[in-house]
Protein backbone atom coordinates (compact mmCIF):
# COMPACT_ATOMS: atom_id res chain seq x y z
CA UNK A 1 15.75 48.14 -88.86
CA UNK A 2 12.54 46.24 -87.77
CA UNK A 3 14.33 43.08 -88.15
CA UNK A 4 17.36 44.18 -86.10
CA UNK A 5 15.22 45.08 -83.43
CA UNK A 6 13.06 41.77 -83.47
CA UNK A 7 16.76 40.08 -83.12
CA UNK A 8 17.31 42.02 -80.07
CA UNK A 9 14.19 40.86 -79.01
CA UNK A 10 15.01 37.35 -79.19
CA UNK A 11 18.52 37.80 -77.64
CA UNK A 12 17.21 39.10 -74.45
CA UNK A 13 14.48 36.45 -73.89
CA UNK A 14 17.17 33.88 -74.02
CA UNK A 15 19.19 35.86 -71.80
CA UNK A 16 15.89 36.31 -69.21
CA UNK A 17 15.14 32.40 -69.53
CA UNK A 18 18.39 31.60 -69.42
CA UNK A 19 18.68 33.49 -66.36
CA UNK A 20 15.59 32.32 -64.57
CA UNK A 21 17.39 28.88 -65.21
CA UNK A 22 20.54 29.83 -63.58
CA UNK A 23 18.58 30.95 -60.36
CA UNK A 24 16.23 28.16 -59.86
CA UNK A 25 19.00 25.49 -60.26
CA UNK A 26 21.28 27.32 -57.41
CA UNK A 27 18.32 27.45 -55.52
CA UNK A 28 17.53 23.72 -55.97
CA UNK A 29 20.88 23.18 -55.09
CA UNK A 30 20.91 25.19 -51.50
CA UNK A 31 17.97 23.54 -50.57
CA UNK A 32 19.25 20.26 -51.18
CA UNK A 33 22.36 20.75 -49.97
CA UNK A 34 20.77 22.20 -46.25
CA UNK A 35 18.76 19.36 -46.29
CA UNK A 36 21.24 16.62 -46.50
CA UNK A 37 22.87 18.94 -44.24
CA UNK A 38 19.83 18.47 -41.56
CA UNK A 39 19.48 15.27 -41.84
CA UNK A 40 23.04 14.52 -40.77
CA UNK A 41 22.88 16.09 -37.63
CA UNK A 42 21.99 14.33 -34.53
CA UNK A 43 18.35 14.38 -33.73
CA UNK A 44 17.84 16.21 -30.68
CA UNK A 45 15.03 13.90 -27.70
CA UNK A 46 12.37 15.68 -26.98
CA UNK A 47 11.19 15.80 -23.33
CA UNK A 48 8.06 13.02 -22.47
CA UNK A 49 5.84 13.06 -20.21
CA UNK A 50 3.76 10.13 -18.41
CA UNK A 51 0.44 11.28 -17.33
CA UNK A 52 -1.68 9.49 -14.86
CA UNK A 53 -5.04 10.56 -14.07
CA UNK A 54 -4.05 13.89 -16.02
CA UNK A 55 -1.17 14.40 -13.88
CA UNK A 56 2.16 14.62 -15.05
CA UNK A 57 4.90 12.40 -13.24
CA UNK A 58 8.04 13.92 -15.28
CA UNK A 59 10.53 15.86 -13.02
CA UNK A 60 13.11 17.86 -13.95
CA UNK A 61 15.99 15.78 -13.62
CA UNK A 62 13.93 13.68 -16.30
CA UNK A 63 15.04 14.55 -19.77
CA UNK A 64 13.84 12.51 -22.22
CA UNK A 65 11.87 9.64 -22.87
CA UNK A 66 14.67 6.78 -21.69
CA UNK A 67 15.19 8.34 -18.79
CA UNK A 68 12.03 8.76 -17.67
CA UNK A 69 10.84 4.98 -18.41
CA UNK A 70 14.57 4.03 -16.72
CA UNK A 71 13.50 6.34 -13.66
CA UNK A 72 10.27 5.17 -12.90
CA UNK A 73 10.02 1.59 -14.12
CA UNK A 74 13.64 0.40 -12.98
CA UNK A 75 14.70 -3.29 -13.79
CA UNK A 76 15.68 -5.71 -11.41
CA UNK A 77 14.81 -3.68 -7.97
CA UNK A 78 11.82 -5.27 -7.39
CA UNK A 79 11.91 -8.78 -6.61
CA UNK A 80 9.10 -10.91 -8.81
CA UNK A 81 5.63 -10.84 -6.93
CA UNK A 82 5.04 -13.94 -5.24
CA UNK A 83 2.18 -15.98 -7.08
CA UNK A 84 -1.34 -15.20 -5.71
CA UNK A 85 -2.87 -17.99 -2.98
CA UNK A 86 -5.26 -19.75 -4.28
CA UNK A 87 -8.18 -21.25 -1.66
CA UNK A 88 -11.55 -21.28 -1.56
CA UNK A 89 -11.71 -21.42 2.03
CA UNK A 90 -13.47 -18.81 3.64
CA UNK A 91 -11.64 -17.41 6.43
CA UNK A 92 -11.53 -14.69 8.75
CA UNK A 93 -9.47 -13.71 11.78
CA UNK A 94 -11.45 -11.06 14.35
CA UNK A 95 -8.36 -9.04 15.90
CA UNK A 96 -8.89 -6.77 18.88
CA UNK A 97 -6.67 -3.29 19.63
CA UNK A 98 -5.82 -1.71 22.44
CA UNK A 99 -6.58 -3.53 25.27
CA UNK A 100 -7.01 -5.21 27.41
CA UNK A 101 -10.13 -3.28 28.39
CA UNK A 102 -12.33 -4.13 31.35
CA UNK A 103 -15.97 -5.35 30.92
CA UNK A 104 -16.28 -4.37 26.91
CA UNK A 105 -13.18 -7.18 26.62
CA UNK A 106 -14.76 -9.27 29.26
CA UNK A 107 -18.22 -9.13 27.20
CA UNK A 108 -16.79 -9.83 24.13
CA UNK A 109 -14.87 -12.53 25.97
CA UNK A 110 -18.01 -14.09 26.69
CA UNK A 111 -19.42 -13.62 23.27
CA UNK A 112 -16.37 -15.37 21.62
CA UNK A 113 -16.49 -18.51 23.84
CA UNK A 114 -20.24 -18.60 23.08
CA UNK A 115 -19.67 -19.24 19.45
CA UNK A 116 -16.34 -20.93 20.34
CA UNK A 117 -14.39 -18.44 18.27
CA UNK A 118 -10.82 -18.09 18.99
CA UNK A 119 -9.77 -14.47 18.10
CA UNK A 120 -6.54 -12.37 18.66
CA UNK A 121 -5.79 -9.78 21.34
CA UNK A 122 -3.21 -7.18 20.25
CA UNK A 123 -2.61 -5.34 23.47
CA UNK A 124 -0.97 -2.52 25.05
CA UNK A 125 2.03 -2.97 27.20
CA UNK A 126 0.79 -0.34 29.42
CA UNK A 127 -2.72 -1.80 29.53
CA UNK A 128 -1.02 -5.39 30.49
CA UNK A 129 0.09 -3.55 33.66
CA UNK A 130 -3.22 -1.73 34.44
CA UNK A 131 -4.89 -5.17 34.05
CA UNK A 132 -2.78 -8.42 33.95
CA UNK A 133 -5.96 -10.81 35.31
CA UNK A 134 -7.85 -9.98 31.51
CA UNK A 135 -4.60 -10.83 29.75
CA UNK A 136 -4.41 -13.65 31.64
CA UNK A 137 -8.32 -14.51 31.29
CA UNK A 138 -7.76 -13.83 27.53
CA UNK A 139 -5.00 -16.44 27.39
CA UNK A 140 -6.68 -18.84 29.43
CA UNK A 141 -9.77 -19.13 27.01
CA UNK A 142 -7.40 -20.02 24.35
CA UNK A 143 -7.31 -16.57 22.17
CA UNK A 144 -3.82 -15.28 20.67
CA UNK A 145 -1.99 -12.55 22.10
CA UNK A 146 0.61 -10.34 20.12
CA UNK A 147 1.93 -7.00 21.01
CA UNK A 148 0.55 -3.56 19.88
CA UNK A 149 3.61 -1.49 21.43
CA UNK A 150 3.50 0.00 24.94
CA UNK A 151 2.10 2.86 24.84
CA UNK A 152 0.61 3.70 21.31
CA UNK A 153 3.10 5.78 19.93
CA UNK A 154 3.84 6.19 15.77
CA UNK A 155 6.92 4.15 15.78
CA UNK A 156 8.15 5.75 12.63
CA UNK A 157 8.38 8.82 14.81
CA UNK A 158 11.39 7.03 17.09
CA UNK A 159 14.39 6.95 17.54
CA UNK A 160 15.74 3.87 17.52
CA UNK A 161 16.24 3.16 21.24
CA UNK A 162 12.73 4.65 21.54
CA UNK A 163 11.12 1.98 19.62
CA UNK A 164 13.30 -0.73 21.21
CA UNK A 165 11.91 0.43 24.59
CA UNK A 166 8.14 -0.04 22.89
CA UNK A 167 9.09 -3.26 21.74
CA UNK A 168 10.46 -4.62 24.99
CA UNK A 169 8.49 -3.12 27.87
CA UNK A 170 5.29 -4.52 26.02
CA UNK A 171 6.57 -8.42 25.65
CA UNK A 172 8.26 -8.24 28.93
CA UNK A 173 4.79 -7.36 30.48
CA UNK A 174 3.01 -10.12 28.44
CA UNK A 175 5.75 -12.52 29.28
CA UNK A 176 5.64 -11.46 33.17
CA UNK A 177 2.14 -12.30 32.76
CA UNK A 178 1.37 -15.33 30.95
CA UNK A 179 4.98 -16.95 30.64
CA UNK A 180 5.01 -16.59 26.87
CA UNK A 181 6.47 -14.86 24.88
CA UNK A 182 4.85 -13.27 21.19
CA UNK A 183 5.99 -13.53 17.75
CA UNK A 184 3.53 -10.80 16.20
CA UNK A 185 3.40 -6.99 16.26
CA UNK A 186 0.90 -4.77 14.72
CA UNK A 187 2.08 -1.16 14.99
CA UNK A 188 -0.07 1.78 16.23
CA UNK A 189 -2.07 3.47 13.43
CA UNK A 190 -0.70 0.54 11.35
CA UNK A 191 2.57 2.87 10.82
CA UNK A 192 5.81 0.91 10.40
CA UNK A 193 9.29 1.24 7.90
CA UNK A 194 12.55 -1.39 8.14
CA UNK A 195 14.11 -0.09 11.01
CA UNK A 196 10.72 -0.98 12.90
CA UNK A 197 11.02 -4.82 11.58
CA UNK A 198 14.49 -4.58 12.04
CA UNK A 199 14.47 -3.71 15.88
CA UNK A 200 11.29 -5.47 16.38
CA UNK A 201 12.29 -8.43 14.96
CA UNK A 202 8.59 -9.66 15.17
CA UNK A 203 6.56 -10.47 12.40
CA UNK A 204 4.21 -7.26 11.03
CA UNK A 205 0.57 -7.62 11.25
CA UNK A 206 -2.02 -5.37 9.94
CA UNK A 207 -5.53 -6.17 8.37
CA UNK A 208 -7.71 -5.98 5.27
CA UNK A 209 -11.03 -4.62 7.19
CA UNK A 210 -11.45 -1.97 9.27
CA UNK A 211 -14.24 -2.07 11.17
CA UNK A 212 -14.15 2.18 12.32
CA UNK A 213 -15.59 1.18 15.91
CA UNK A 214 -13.26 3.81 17.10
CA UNK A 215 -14.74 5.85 14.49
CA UNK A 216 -18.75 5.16 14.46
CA UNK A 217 -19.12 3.72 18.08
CA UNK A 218 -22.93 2.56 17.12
CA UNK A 219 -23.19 -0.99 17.10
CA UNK A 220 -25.62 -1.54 13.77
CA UNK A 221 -22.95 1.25 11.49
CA UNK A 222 -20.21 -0.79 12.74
CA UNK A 223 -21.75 -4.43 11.73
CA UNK A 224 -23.45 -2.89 8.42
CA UNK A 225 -19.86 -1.66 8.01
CA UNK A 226 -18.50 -4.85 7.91
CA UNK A 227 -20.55 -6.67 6.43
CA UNK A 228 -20.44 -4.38 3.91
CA UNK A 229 -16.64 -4.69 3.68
CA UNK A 230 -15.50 -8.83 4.07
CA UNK A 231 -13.33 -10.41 1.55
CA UNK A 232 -13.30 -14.22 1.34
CA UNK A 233 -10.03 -13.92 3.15
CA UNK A 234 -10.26 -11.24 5.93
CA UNK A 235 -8.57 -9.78 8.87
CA UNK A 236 -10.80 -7.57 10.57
CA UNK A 237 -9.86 -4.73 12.79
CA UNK A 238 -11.39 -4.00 16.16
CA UNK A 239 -10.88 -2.48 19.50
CA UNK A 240 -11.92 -4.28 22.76
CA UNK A 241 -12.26 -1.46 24.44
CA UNK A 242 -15.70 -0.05 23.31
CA UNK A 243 -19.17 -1.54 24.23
CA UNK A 244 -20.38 -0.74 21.06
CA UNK A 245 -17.69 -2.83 19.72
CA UNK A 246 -18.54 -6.05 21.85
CA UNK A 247 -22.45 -5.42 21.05
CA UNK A 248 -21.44 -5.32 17.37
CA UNK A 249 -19.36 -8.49 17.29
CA UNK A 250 -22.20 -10.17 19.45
CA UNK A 251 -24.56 -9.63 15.68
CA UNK A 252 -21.50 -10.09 13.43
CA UNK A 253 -20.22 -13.71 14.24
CA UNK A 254 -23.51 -15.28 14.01
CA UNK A 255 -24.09 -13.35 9.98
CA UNK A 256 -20.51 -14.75 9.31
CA UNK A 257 -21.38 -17.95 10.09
CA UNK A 258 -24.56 -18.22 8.14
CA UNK A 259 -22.09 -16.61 5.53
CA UNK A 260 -20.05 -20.45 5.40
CA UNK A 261 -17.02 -18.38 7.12
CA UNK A 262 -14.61 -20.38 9.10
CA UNK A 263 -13.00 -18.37 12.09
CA UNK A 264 -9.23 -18.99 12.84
CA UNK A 265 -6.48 -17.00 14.58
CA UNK A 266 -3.68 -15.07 13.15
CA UNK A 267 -1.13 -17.90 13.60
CA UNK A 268 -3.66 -19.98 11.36
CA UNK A 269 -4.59 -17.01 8.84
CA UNK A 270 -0.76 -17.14 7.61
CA UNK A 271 -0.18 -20.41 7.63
CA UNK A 272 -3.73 -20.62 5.32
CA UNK A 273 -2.51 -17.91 3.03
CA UNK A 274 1.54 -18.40 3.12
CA UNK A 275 1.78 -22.21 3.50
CA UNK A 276 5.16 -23.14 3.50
C-alpha cells in the first residue's frame, strides 16, 4: 500500500508540471502573438510642439510634427534674401519729419549749410500749404524733398481712395511749389502694407535710428541718444519742427564728423547700399 500511494504521488506531479507547462506556453504564445499584432498596426503621430522663448507656437489645426514644420517653415514662399552689402564706407543720411516748420527748420537750415550737409526734408502736404517759401528755401539750398502724406494719417487705416487723396494732395503741393515732382514716401508712424506701395507707387522710406526728439525734446538726451544708437550705415530720424531738435543736430554733425562719417542724401544712401 505505501508503494501504491508513492505511485500516486508521482502521477500527480507530472500531471502539476505538466500542467504548469501547458499554461506558460499558451501564455508565451498570446503575448507573442499581441505583439506581432502591435507592431503591425500603423503608428499613430504624436502632436509636437515648437517652443520659442518657452512659448508654444503649435495651433490647433497643427497635428503633428510634418505639419507643423510644413506650416511654419513653408518652401518656396519666400524669395532667397538678397546677399548682404558689403562697404566700409561710413554713411549717414539726417532725414527731417513733419515739416516744414518755421524758425526750428530755418535754424537747422542754417546749421546744415554751415557744415555743408545736404539732408532730406520729408514734409507734410498740409504744411507745404501753410508755408511754401521754407519748401522752397529747403530746395533752393540743395536738400531732398520726399513726401510724408498730407496730413499725417495711419495709411493702413484707409480706404483706398483715402490714401490716394494723401498721396496726391501732398506731391501736387510740392510740385505747385518747386516744379518737381518726388519719388520717395515715408509713411506716418512708419505704418505701411501693399496696397500703400501699390497706390503710392513711390518708393518706401523709413530709417534705422530714431532719434525720439518728439519724444525727449532736450537737446543733450536727444544727441547722447544718437550717438548712442549709429550704425556704420544709418538713416536717422528727426523732426524739423522742434528747437530742441535743431540745437541737437547743431552738436551732432560736428561728433559725426570727427567720427570719419560721410553725410549723403537719401537718393545717395540707396544707391550706396543697393547699387545696381
Amino acid at each position: 500500500m505505501m508503494y501504491k500511494g508513492k505511485n500516486y504521488k508521482i502521477q500527480y506531479r507530472r500531471l502539476f508540471l505538466l500542467l504548469f507547462l501547458a499554461v506558460t506556453l499558451l501564455s508565451s504564445i498570446l503575448f507573442g502573438a499581441s505583439y506581432i499584432i502591435a507592431q503591425m498596426q500603423p503608428i499613430e503621430k504624436k502632436p509636437l510642439a515648437i517652443y520659442t522663448k518657452h512659448t508654444s507656437i503649435r495651433s490647433d489645426s497643427v497635428k503633428d510634427a510634418d505639419q507643423i514644420i510644413a506650416h511654419y517653415f513653408p518652401k518656396g514662399k519666400n524669395p532667397p534674401p538678397k546677399p548682404p552689402i558689403k562697404t566700409d564706407r561710413k554713411i549717414v543720411a539726417l532725414t527731417f519729419d513733419d515739416g516744414p516748420g518755421y524758425e526750428s527748420t530755418d535754424r537747422i537750415l542754417n546749421t546744415l549749410k554751415r557744415h555743408d550737409v545736404k539732408a532730406t526734408f520729408f514734409v507734410l502736404g498740409s504744411k507745404v500749404e501753410q508755408n511754401p517759401e521754407m519748401l522752397k528755401k529747403i530746395h533752393n539750398e540743395g536738400h531732398e524733398i520726399a513726401s510724408h502724406s498730407y496730413s499725417h494719417p495711419n495709411l493702413t487705416k484707409l480706404k483706398g481712395e483715402e490714401i490716394n487723396q494723401q498721396i496726391k494732395q501732398t506731391n501736387t503741393s510740392i510740385k505747385n511749389t518747386i516744379g518737381t515732382d518726388t519719388i520717395y514716401l515715408r509713411p506716418p508712424y512708419g505704418a505701411y502694407n501693399k496696397e500703400v506701395e501699390d497706390i503710392s507707387k513711390q518708393k518706401i522710406i523709413l530709417w534705422n535710428v530714431d532719434s525720439q526728439d518728439w519724444q525727449l525734446r532736450d537737446t543733450e538726451k536727444i544727441k547722447n541718444h544718437v550717438l548712442g544708437s549709429l550704425k556704420p550705415q544709418s538713416i536717422v530720424l528727426f523732426h524739423d519742427i522742434y528747437n530742441s531738435s535743431a540745437d541737437a543736430v547743431e552738436k551732432i554733425i560736428p561728433e559725426l564728423k570727427k567720427q570719419g562719417y560721410e553725410f549723403v542724401t537719401t537718393s545717395q544712401y540707396i544707391e550706396i547700399m543697393e547699387p545696381k
